[in-house]
N, C-alpha and C. Protein backbone atom coordinates (compact mmCIF):
# COMPACT_ATOMS: atom_id res chain seq x y z
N UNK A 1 16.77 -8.89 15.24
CA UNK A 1 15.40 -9.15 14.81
C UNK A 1 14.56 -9.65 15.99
N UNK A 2 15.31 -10.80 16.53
CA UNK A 2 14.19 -11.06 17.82
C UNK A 2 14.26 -10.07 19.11
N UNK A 3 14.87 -8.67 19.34
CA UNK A 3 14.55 -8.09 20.41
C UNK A 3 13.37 -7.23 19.73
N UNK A 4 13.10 -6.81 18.40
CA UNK A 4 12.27 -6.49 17.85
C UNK A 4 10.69 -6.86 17.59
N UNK A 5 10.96 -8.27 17.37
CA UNK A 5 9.70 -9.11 17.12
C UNK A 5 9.35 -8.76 18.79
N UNK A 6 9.83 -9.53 20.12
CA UNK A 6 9.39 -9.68 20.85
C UNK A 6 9.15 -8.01 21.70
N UNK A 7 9.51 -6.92 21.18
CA UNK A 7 9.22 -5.51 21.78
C UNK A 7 7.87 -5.87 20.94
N UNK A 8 7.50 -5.69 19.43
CA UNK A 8 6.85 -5.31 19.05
C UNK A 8 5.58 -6.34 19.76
N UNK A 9 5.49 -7.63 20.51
CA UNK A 9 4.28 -7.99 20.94
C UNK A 9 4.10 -7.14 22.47
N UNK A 10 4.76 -6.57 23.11
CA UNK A 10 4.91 -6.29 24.32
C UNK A 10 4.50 -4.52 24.55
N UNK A 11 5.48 -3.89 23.70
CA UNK A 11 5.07 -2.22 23.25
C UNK A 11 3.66 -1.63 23.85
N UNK A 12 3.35 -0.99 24.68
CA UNK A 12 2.07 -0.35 24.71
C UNK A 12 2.01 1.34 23.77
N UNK A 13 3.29 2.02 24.40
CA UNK A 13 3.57 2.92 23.81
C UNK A 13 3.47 3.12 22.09
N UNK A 14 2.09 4.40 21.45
CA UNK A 14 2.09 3.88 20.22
C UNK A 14 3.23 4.56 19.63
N UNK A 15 3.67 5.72 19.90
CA UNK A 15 5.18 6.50 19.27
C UNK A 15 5.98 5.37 19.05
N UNK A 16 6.64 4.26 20.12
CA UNK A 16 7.69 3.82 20.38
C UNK A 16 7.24 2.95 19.35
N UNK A 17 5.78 2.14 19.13
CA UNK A 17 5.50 0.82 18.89
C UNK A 17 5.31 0.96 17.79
N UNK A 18 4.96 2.27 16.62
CA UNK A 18 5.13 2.61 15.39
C UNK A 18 6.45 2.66 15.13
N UNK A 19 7.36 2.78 15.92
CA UNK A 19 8.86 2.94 15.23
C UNK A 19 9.42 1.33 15.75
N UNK A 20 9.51 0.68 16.31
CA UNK A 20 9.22 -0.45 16.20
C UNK A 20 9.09 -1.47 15.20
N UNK A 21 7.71 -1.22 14.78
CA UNK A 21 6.94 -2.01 13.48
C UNK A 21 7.62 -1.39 12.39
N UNK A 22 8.15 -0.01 11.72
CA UNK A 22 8.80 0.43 10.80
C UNK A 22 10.08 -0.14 10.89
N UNK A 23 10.71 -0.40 11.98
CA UNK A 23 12.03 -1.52 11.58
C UNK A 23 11.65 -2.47 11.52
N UNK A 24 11.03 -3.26 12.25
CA UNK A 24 10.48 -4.61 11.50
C UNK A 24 10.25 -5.08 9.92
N UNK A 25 9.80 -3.56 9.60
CA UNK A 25 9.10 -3.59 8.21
C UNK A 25 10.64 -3.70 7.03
N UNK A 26 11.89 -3.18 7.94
CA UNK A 26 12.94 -2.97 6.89
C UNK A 26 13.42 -4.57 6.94
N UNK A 27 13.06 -5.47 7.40
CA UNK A 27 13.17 -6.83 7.26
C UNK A 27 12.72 -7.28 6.39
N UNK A 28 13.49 -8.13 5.68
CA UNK A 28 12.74 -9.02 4.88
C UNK A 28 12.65 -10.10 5.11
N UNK A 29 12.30 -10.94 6.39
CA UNK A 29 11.85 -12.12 6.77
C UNK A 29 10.59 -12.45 6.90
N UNK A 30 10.19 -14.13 7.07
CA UNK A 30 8.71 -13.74 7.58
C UNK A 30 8.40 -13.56 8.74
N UNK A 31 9.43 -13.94 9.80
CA UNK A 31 9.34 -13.96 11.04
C UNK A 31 8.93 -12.29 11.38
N UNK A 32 9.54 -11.29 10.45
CA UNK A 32 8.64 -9.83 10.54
C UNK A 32 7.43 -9.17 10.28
N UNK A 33 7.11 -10.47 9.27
CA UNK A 33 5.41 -10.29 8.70
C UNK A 33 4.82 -10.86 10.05
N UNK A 34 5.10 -11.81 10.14
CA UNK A 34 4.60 -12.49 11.46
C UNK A 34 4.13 -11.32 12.73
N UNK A 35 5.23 -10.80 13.18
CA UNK A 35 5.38 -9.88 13.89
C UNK A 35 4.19 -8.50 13.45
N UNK A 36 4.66 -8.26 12.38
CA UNK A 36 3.39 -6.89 12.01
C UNK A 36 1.90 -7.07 11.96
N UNK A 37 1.63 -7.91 11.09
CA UNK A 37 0.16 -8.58 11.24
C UNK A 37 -0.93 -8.53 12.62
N UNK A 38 -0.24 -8.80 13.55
CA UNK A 38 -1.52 -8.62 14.79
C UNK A 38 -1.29 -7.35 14.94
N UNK A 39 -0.68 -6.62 14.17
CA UNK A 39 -0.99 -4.92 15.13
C UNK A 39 -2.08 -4.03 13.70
N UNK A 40 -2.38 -4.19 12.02
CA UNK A 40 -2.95 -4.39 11.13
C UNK A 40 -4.20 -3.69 11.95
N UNK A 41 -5.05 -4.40 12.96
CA UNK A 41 -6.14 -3.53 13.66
C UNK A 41 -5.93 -2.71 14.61
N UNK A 42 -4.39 -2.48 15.11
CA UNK A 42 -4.57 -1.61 15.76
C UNK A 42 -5.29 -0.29 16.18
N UNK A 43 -5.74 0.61 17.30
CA UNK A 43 -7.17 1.37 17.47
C UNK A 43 -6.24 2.86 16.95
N UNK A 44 -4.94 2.95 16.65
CA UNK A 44 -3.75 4.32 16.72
C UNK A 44 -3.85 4.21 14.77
N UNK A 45 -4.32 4.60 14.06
CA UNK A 45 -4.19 5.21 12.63
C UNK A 45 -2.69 4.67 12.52
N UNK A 46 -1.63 5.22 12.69
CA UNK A 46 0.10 5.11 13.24
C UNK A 46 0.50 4.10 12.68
N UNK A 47 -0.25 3.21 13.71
CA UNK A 47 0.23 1.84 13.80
C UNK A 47 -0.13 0.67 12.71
N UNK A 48 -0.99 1.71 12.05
CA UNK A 48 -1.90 0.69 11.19
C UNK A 48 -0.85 1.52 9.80
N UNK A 49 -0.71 2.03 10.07
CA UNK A 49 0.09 2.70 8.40
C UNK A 49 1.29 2.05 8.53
N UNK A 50 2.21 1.92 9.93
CA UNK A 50 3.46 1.54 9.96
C UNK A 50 3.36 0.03 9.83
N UNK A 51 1.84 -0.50 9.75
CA UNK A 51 2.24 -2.01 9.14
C UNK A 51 1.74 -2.11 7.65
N UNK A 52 1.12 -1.04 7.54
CA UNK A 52 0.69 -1.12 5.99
C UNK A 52 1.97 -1.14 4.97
N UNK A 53 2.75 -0.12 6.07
CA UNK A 53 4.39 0.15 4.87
C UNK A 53 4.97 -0.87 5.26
N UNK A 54 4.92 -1.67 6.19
CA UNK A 54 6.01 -2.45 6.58
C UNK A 54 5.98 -3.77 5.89
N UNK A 55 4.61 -4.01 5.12
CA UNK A 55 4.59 -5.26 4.90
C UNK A 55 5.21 -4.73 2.68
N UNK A 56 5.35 -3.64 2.78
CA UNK A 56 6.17 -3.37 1.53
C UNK A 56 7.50 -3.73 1.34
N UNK A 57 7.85 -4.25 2.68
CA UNK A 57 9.18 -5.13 2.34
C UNK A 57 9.41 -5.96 1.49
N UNK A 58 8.23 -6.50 1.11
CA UNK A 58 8.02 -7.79 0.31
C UNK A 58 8.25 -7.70 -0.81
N UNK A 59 8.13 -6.41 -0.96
CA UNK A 59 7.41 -6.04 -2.69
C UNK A 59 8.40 -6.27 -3.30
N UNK A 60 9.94 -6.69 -3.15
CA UNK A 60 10.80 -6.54 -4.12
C UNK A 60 10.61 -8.28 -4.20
N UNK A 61 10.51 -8.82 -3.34
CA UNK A 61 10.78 -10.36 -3.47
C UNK A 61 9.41 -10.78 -4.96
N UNK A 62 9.82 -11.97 -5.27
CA UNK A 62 9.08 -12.63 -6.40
C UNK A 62 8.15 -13.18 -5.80
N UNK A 63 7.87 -12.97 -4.63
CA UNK A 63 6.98 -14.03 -4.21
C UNK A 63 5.53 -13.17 -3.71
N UNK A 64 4.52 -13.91 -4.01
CA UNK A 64 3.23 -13.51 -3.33
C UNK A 64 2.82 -13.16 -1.86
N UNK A 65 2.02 -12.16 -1.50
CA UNK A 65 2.02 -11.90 0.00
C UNK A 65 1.15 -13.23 0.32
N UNK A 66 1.60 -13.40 1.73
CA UNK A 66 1.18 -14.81 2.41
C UNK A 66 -0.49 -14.58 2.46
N UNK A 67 -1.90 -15.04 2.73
CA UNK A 67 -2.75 -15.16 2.92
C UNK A 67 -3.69 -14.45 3.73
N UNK A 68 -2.41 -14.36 5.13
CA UNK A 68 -2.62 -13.16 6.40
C UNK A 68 -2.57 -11.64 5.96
N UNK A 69 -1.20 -11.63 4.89
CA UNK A 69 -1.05 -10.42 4.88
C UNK A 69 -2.05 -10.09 3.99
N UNK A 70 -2.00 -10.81 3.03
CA UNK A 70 -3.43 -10.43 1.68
C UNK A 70 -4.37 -9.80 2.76
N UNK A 71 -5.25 -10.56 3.36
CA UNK A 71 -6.41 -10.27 4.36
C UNK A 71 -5.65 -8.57 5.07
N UNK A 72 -5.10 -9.19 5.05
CA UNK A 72 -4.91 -7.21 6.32
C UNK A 72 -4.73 -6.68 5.12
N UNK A 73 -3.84 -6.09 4.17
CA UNK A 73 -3.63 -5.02 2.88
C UNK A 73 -5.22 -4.94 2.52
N UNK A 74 -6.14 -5.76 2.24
CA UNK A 74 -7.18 -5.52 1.99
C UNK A 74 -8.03 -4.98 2.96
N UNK A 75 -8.06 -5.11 4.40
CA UNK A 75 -9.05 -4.60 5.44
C UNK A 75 -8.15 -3.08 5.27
N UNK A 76 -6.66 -3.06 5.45
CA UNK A 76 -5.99 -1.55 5.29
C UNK A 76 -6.14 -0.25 4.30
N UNK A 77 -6.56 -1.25 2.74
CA UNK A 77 -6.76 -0.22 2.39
C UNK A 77 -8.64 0.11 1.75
N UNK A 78 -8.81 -0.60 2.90
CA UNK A 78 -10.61 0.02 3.36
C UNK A 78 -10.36 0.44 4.68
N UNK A 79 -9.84 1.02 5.41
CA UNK A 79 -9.34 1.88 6.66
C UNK A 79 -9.91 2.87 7.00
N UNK A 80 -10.37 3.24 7.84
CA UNK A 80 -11.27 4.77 8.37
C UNK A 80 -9.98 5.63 8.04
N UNK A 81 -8.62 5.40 8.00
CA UNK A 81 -7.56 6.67 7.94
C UNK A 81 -7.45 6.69 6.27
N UNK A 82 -7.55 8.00 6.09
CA UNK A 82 -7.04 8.19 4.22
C UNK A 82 -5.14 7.94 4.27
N UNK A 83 -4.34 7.93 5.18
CA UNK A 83 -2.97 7.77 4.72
C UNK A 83 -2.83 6.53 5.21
N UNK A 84 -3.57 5.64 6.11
CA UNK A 84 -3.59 4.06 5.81
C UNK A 84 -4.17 3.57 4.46
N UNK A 85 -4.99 3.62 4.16
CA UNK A 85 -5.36 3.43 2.88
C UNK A 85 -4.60 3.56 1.53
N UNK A 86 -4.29 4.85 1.58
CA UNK A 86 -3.07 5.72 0.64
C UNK A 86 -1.89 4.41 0.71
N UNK A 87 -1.31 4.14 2.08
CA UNK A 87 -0.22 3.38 2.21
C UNK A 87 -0.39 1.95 2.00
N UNK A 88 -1.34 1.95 2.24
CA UNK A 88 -2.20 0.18 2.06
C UNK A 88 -2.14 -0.30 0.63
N UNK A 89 -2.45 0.66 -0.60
CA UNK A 89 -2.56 0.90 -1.69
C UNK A 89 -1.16 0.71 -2.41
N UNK A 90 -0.32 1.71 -1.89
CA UNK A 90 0.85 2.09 -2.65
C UNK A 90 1.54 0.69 -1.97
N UNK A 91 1.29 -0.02 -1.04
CA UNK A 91 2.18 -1.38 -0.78
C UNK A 91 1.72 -2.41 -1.43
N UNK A 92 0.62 -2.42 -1.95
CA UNK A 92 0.14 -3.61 -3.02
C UNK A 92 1.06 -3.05 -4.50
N UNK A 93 0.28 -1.85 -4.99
CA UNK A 93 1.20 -1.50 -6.30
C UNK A 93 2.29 -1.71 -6.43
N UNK A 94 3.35 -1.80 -5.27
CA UNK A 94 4.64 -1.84 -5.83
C UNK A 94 4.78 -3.11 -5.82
N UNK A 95 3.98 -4.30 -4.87
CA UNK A 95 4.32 -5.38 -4.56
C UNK A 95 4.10 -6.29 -6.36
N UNK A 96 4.71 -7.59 -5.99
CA UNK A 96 4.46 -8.70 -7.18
C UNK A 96 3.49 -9.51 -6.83
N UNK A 97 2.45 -9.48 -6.01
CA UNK A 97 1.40 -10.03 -6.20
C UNK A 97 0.41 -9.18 -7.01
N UNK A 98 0.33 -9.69 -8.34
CA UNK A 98 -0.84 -9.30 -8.79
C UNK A 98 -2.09 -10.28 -9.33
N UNK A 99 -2.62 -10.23 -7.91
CA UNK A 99 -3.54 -11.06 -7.74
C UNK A 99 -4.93 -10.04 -8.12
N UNK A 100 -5.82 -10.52 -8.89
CA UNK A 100 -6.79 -9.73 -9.53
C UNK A 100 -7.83 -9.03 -8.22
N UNK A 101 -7.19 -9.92 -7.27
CA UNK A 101 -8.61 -9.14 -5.68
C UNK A 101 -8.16 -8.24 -5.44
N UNK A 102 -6.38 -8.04 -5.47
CA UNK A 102 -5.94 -6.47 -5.61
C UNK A 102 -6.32 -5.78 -6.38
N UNK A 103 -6.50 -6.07 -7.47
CA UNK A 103 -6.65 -5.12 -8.96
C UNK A 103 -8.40 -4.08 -8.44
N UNK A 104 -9.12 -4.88 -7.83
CA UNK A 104 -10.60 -5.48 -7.47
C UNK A 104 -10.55 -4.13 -6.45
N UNK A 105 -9.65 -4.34 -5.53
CA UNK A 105 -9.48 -3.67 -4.34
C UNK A 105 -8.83 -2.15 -4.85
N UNK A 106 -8.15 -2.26 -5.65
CA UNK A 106 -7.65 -0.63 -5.78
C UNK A 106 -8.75 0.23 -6.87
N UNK A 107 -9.26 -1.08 -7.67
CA UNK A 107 -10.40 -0.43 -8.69
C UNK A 107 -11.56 0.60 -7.52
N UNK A 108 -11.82 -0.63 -6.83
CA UNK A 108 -12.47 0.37 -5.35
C UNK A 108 -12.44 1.89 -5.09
N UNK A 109 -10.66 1.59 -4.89
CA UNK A 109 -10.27 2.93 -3.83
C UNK A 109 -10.22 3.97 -5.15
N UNK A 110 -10.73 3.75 -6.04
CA UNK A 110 -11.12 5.11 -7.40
C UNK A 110 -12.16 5.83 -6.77
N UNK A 111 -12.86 5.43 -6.19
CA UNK A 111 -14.12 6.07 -5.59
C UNK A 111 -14.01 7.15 -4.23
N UNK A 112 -12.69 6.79 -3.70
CA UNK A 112 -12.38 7.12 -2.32
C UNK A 112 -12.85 8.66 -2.28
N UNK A 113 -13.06 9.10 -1.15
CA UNK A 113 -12.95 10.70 -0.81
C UNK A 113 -12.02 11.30 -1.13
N UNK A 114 -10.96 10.69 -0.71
CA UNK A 114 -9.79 11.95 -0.62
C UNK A 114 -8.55 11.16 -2.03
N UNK A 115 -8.23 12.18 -2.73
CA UNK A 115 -7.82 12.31 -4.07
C UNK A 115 -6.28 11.31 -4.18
N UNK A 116 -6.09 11.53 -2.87
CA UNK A 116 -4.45 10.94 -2.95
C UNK A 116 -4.75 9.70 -2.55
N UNK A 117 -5.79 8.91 -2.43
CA UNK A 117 -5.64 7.63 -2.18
C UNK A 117 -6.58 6.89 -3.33
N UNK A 118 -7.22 7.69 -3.92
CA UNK A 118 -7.65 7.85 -5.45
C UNK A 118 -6.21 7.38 -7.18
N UNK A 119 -5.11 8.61 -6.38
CA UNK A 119 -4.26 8.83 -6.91
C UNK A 119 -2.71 7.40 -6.87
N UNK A 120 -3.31 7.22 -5.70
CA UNK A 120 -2.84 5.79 -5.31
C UNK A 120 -3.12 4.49 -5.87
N UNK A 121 -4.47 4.64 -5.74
CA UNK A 121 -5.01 3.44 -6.50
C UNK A 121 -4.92 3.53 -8.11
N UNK A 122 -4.86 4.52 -8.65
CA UNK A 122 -4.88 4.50 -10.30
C UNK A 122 -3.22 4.10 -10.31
N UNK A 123 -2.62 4.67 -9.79
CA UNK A 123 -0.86 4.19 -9.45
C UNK A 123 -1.04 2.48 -9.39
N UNK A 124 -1.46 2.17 -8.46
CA UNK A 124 -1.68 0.86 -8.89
C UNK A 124 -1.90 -0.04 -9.82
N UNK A 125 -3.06 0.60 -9.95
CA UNK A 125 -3.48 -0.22 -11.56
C UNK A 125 -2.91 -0.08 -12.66
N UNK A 126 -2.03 1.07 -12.48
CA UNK A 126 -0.76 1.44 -13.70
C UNK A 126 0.33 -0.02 -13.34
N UNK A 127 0.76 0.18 -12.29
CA UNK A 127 1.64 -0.77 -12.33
C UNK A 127 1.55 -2.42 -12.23
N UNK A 128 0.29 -2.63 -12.37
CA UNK A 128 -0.51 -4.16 -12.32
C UNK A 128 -1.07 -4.34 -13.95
N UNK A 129 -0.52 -2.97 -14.99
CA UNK A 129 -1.41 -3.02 -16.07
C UNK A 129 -2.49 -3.45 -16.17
N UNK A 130 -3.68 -2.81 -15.93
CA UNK A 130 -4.90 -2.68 -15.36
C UNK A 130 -5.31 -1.71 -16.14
N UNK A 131 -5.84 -1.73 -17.29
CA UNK A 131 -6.54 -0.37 -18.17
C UNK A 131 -7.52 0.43 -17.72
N UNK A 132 -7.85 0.41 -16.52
CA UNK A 132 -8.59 0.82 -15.82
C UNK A 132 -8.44 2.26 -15.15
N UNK A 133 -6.73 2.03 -14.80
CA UNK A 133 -5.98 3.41 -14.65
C UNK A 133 -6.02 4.37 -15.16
N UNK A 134 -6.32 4.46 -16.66
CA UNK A 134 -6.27 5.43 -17.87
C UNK A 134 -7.50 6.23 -17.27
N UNK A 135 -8.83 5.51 -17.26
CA UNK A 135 -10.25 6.55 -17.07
C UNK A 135 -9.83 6.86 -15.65
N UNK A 136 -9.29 5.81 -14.64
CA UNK A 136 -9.65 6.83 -13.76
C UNK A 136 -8.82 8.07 -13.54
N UNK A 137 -7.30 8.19 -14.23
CA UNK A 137 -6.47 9.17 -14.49
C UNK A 137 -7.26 10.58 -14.75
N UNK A 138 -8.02 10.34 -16.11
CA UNK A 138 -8.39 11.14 -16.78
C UNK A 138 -9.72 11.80 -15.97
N UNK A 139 -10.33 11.19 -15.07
CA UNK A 139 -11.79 11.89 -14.04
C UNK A 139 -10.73 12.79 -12.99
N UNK A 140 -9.63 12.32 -12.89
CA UNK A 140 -8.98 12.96 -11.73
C UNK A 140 -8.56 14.58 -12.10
N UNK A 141 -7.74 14.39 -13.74
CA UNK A 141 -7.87 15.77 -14.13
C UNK A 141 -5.97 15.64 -13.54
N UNK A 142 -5.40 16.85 -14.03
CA UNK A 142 -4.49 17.11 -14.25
C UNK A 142 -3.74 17.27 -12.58
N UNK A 143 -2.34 17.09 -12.29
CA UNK A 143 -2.29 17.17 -10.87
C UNK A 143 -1.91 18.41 -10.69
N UNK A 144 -2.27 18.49 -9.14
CA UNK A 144 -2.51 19.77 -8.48
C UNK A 144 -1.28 20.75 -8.75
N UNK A 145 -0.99 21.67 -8.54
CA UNK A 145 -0.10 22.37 -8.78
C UNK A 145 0.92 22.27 -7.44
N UNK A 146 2.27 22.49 -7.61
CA UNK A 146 3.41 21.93 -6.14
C UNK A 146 3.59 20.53 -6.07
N UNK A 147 2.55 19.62 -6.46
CA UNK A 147 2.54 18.24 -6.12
C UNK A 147 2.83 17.08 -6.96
N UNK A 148 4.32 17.26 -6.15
CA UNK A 148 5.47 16.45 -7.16
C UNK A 148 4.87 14.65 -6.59
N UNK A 149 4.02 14.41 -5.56
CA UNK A 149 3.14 12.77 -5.26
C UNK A 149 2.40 12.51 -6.20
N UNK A 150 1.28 14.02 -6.74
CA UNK A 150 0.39 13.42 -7.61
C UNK A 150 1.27 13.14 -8.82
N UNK A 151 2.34 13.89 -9.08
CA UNK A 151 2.50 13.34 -10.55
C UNK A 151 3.42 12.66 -10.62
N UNK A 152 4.13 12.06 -9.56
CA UNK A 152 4.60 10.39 -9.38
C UNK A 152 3.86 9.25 -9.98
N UNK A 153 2.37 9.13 -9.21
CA UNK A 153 1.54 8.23 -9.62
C UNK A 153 1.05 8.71 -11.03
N UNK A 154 0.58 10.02 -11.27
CA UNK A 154 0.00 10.26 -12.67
C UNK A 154 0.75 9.81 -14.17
N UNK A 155 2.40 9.66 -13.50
CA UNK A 155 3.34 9.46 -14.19
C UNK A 155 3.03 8.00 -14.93
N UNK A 156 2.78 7.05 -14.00
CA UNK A 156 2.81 5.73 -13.50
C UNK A 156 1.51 5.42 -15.35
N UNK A 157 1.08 6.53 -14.76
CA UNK A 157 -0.84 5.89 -15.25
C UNK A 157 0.20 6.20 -17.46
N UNK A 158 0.78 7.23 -17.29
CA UNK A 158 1.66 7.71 -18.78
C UNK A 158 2.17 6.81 -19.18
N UNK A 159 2.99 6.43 -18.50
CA UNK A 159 4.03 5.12 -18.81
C UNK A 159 3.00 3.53 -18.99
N UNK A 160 2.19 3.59 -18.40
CA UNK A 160 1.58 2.13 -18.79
C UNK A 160 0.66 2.78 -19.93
N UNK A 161 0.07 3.73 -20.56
CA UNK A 161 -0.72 4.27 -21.44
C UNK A 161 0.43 4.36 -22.78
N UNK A 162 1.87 4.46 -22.16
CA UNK A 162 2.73 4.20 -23.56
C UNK A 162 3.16 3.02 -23.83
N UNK A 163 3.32 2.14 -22.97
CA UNK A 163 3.37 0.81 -23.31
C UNK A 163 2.43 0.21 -23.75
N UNK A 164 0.90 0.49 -23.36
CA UNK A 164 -0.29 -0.27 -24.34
C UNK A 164 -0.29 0.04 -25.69
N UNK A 165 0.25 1.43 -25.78
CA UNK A 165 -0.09 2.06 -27.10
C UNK A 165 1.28 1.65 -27.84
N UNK A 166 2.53 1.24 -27.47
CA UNK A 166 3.28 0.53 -28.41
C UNK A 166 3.42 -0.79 -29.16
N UNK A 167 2.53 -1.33 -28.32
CA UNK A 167 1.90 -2.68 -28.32
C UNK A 167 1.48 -3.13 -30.10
């Protein structure tokens, strides 16, 4: 872990320094959040997705993302890149913070340009039970044809639409 942490402050190279931060990310310490966080603005798209996924390490733990990371997942998934965003998104949904500024933040990314980070965010709100998911499911329209991603998440939006309705 620490020849890692300390490559990942040093790295110029963004190939090397994205694969880097993606092992970092298979950590579940904080000393790896630590580590990913100052690269969050990086100027390489790359680098900014490989900390967006990396801080999905978390997501299995019970515990809330730290304060830092909140702040970056939220600047990430408002990102000039649609697969930072996409990834920014899908690392809150799976995570156990469901803190309503997420809910706030993926309600957002319903609006996005591009469909799969749209498709992301209703994924989210499926899995934060967020009824919100349902309409925006239904504006999105049925998934594309080949695309076994969209109907991962579309899945997501079914399954919380059958649990309200067993209720």
């Amino acid at each position: 872990m620490d020849i890692f942490i300390d490559w990942s402050a040093e790295e110029t190279d963004v190939a090397v320094l994205t694969g880097v931060l993606v092992a970092l990310g298979e950590h579940g310490e904080l000393r790896a959040e630590a580590a990913l966080l100052p690269h969050a603005g990086h100027s390489d798209a790359r680098v900014r997705r490989a900390v967006a996924q990396g801080l999905s390490s978390w997501s299995s733990s019970p515990r809330a993302f730290s304060g830092d990371a909140r702040t970056a997942l939220l600047r990430l998934m408002a990102d000039p890149d649609a697969v930072v965003r996409k990834t920014a998104c899908c690392t809150v949904a799976v995570g156990q913070d469901h803190d309503p500024v997420f809910a706030d933040a993926m309600a957002a990314a319903l609006d996005d340009a591009d469909r799969l980070v749209q498709l992301a965010a209703a994924y989210g709100l499926a899995l934060h039970n967020d009824e919100r998911c349902v309409e925006a499911a239904r504006s999105l329209g049925p998934r594309q044809p080949g695309s076994l991603e969209e109907e991962g998440y579309l899945e997501a939006v079914w399954r919380y639409e059958w649990r309200r309705d067993r209720r």
